[in-house]
Structure formats: structure tokens, C-alpha cells
C-alpha atoms as a PDB file:
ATOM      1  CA  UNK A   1     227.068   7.152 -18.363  1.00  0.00           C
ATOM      2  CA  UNK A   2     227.301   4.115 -16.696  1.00  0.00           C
ATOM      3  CA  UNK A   3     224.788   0.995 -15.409  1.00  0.00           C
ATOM      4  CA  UNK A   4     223.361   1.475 -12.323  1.00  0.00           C
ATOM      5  CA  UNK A   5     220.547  -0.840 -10.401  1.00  0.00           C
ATOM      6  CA  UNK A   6     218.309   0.456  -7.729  1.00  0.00           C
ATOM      7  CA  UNK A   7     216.313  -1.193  -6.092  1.00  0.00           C
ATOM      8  CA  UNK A   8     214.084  -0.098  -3.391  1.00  0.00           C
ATOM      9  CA  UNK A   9     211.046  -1.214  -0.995  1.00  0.00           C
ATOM     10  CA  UNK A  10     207.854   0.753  -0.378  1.00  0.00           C
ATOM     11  CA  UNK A  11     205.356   0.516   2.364  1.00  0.00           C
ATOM     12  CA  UNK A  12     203.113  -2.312   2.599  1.00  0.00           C
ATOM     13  CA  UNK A  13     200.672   0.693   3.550  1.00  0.00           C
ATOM     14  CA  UNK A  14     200.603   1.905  -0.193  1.00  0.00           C
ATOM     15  CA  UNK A  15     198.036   0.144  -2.549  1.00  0.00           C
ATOM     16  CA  UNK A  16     198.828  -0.925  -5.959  1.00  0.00           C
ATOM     17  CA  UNK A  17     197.766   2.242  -7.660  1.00  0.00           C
ATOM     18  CA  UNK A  18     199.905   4.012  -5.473  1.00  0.00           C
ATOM     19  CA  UNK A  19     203.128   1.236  -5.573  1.00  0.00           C
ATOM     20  CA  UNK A  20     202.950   2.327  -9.563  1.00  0.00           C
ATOM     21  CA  UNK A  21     202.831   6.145  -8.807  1.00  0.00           C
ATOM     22  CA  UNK A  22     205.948   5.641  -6.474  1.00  0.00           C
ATOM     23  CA  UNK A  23     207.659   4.029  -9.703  1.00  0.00           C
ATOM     24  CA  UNK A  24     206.813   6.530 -11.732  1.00  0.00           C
ATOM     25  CA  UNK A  25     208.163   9.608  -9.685  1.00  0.00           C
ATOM     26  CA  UNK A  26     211.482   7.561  -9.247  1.00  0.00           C
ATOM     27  CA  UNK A  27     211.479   7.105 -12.608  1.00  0.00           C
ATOM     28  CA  UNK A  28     211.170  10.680 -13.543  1.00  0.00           C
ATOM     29  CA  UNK A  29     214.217  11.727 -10.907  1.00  0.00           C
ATOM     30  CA  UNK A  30     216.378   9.435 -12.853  1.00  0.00           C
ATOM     31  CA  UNK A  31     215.005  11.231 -16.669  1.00  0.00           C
ATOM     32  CA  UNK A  32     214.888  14.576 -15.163  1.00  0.00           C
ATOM     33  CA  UNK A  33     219.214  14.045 -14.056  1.00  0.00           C
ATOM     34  CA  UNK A  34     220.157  12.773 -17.174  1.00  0.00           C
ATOM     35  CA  UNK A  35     219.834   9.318 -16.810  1.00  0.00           C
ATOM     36  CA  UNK A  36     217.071   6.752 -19.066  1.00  0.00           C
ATOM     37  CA  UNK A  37     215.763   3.759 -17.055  1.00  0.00           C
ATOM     38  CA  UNK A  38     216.050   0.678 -19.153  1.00  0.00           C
ATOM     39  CA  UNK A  39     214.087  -1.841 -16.876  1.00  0.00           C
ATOM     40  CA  UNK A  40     211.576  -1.415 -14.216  1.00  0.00           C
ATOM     41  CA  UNK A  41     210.331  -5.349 -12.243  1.00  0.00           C
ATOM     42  CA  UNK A  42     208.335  -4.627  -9.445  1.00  0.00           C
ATOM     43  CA  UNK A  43     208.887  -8.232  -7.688  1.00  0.00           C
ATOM     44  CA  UNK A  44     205.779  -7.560  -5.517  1.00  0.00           C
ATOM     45  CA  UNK A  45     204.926  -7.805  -1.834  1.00  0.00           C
ATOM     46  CA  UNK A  46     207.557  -9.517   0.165  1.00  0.00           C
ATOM     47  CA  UNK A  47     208.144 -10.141   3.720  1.00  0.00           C
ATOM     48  CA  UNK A  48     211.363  -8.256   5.364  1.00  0.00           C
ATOM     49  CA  UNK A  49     214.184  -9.964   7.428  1.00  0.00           C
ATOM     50  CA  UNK A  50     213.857  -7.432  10.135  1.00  0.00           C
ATOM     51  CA  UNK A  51     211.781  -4.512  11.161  1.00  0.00           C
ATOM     52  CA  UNK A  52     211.918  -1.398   8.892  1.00  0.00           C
ATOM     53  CA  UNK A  53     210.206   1.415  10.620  1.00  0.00           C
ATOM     54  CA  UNK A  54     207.953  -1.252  12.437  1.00  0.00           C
ATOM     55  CA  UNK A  55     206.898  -2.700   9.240  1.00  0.00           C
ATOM     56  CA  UNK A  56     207.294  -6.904   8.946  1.00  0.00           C
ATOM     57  CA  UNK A  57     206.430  -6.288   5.143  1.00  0.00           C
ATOM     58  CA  UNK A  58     207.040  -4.053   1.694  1.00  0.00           C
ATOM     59  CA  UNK A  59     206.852  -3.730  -1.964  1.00  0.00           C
ATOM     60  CA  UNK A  60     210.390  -4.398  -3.820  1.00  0.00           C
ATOM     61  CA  UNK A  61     211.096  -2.840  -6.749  1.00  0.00           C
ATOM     62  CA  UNK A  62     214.112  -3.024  -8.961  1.00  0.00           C
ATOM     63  CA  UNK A  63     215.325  -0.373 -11.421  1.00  0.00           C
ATOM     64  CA  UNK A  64     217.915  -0.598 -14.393  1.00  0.00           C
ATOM     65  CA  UNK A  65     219.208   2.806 -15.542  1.00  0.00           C
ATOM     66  CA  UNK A  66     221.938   4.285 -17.653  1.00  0.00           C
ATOM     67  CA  UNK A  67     222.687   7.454 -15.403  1.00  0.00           C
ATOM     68  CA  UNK A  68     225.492  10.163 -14.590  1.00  0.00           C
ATOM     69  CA  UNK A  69     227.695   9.533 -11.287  1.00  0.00           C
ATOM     70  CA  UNK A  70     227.674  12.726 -10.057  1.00  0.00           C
ATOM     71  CA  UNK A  71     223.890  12.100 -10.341  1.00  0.00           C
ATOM     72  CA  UNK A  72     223.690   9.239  -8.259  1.00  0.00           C
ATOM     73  CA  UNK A  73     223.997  11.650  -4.693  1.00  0.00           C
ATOM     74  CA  UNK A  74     221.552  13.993  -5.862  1.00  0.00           C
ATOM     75  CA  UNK A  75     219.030  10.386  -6.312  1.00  0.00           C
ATOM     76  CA  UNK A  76     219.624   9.130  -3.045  1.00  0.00           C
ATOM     77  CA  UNK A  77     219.047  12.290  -1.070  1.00  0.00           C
ATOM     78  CA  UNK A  78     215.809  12.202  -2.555  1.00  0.00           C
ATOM     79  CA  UNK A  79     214.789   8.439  -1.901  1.00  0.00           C
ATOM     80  CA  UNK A  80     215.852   8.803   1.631  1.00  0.00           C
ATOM     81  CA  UNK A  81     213.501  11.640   1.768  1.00  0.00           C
ATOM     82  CA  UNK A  82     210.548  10.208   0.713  1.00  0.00           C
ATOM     83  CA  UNK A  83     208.084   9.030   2.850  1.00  0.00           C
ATOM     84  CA  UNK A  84     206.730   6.256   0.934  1.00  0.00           C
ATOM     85  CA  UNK A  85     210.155   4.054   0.347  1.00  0.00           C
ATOM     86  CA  UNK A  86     211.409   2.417   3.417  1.00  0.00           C
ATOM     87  CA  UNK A  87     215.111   1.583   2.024  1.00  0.00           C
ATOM     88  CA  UNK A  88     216.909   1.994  -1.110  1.00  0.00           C
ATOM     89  CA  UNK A  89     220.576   0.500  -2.405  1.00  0.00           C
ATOM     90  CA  UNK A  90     222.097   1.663  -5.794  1.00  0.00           C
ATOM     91  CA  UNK A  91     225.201  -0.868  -7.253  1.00  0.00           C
ATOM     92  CA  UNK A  92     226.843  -0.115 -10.285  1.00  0.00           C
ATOM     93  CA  UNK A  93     226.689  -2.650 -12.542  1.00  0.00           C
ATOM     94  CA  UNK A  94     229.851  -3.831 -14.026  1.00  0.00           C
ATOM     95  CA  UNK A  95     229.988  -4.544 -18.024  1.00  0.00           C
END
């Protein structure tokens, strides 16, 4: 396994409740392929540098998991399909 980060925005449109709910489901993808999330920071509310799906705004969160490679295509078909997170970027993290 190696490091990975992710890091993601939601909608400003979500509330706080749901912000956390959005966390948790990414959080189970990354269990349910193999992977175990070491960090979660939710940096909060922050304004964008251009216009995401006519949005000015969204939540960033950042994820640090131990996960699978071959995992990491199955993960990203499955962020881009979700309605709630407006753009998502995974590095791997060098050790």
C-alpha cells in the first residue's frame, strides 16, 4: 500500500451536518477498497479561484490514506460521480 492524499471540495449548498456525512461516505469507499484513512482536516469554507459549476465558494477537505493503486481508479470514478463534491485531486505522497 502506499500514501495517498485526497483532497476534495463540496458545495457551499451542503450544511455542516451534511459536509460531515460527505466525509464519512468517502471515507468508507477508501475502507471498503482496502485502504485505512489515517487523517481527515476539513479546512472549512473557502472561496474558489474560479467558477466551479457556477459556485464562487466550497468546503475543502483533505484526506490521508494508506490505499491500493489499482484502487485509486475505482475512487475517482466515484468522486466524479457524486453530486455533492465539485472537484477532487489524489497525489501520492512520497516517503
Amino acid at each position: 500500500m502506499n500514501m495517498y492524499e485526497l483532497a476534495f471540495i463540496i458545495k457551499p449548498t451542503i450544511d455542516e451536518d451534511g459536509v460531515k456525512s460527505v466525509v464519512e461516505r468517502v471515507t468508507q469507499l477508501v475502507v471498503t477498497g482496502g485502504g485505512e484513512v489515517t487523517s481527515t482536516d476539513i479546512w472549512g469554507r473557502r472561496k474558489l479561484a474560479y467558477l466551479i459549476q457556477k459556485y464562487r465558494e466550497g468546503t475543502y477537505v483533505l484526506l490521508q490514506a494508506n490505499m491500493i493503486p489499482t484502487f485509486i481508479i475505482g475512487l475517482e470514478r466515484s468522486l466524479k460521480l457524486s453530486e455533492d463534491i465539485l472537484r477532487h485531486m489524489v497525489i501520492r505522497v512520497d516517503s
